[in-house]
Protein backbone atom coordinates (compact mmCIF):
# COMPACT_ATOMS: atom_id res chain seq x y z
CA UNK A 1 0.00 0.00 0.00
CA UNK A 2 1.29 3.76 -0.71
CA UNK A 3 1.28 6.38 1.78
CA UNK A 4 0.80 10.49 2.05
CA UNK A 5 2.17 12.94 4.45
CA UNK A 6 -0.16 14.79 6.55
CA UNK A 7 -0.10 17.19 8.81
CA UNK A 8 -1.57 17.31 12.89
CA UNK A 9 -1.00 19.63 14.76
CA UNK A 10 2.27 20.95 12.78
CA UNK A 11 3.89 17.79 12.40
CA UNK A 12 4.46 15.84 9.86
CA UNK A 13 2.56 12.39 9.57
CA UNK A 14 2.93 10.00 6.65
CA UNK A 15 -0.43 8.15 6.48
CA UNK A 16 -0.64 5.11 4.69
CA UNK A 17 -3.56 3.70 2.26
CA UNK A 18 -5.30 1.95 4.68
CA UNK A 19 -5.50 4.93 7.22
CA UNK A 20 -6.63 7.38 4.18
CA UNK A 21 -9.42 4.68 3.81
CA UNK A 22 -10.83 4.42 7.53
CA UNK A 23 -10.38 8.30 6.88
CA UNK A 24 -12.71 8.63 4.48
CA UNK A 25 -14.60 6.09 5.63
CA UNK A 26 -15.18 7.32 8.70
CA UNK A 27 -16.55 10.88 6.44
CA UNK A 28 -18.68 8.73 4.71
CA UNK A 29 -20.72 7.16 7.32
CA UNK A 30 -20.77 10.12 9.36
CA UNK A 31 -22.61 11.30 6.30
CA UNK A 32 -25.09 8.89 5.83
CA UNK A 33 -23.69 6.32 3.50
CA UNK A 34 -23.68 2.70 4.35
CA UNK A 35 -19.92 1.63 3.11
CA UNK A 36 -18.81 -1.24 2.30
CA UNK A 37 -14.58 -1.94 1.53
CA UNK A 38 -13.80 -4.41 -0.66
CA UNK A 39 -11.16 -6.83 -0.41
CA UNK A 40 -12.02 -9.61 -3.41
CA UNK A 41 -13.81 -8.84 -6.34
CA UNK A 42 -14.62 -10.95 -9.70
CA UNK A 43 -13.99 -7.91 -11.93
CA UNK A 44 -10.14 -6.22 -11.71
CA UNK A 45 -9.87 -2.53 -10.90
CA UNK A 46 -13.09 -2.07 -9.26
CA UNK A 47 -12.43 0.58 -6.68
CA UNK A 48 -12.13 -0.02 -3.07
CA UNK A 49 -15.37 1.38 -1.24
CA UNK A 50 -18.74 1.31 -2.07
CA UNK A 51 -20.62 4.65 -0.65
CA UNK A 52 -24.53 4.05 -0.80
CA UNK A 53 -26.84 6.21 -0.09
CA UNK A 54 -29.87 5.31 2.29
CA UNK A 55 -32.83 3.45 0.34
CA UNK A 56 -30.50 3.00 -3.19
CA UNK A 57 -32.17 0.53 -5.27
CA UNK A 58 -29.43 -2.12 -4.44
CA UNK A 59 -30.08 -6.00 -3.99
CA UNK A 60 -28.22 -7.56 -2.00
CA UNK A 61 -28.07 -11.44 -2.54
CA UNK A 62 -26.47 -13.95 -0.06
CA UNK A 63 -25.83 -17.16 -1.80
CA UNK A 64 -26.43 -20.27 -0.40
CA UNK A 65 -26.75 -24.35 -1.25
CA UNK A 66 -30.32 -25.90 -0.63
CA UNK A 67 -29.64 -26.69 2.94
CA UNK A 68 -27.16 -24.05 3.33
CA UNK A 69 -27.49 -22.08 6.77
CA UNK A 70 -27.14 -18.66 6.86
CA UNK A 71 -25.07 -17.62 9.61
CA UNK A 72 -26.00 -15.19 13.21
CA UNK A 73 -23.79 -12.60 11.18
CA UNK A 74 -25.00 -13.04 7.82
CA UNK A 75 -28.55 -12.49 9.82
CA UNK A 76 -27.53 -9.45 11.21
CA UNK A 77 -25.80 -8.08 7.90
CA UNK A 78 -28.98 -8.52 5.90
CA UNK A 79 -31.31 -6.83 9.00
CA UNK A 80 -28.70 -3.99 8.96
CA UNK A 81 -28.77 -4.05 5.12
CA UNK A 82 -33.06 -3.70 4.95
CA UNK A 83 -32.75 -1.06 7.87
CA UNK A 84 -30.65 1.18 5.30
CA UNK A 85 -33.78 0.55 3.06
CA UNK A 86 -32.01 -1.59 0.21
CA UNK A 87 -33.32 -4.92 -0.97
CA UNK A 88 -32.05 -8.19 0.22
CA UNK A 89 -32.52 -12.08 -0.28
CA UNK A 90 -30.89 -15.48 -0.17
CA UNK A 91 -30.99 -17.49 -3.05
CA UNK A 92 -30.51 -21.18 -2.92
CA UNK A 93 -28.98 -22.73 -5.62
């Protein structure tokens, strides 16, 4: 990861990528958006955060085999997910 120099309170700070991120992640959700950082992606040179607004038209989909279970997190992900008003469901193969 890079890095940048900042500066608090008159000294010089070199920040690196992932602080800049929880930076302006932190801006982000104290503005409303529901972010999301992503780590693995099928398509290269997608960016690294997702900002959504509240009530996007987004689907979420968890993915799952017949008699997969979805998991006390996964739960609480998709609850938090509706409560931001986007769409969710788990599809079973």
């Amino acid at each position: 990861m890079g890095s940048c120099t900042a500066y608090e309170n008159n000294k010089r700070v070199i920040m690196t990528e992932q602080q800049i991120q929880n930076k302006k992640i932190k801006q982000l959700e104290s503005e409303g958006y529901y972010v999301i950082k992503l780590t693995v992606t099928n398509k290269s040179g997608i960016p690294d955060l997702i900002a959504l607004p509240k009530k996007s038209n987004v689907l979420f989909v968890e993915v799952k085999r017949p008699q997969g279970k979805v998991s006390e997190l996964q739960k609480y992900r998709l609850k938090e997910l509706e409560n931001y008003g986007f769409r969710t469901e788990i599809y079973r193969g």
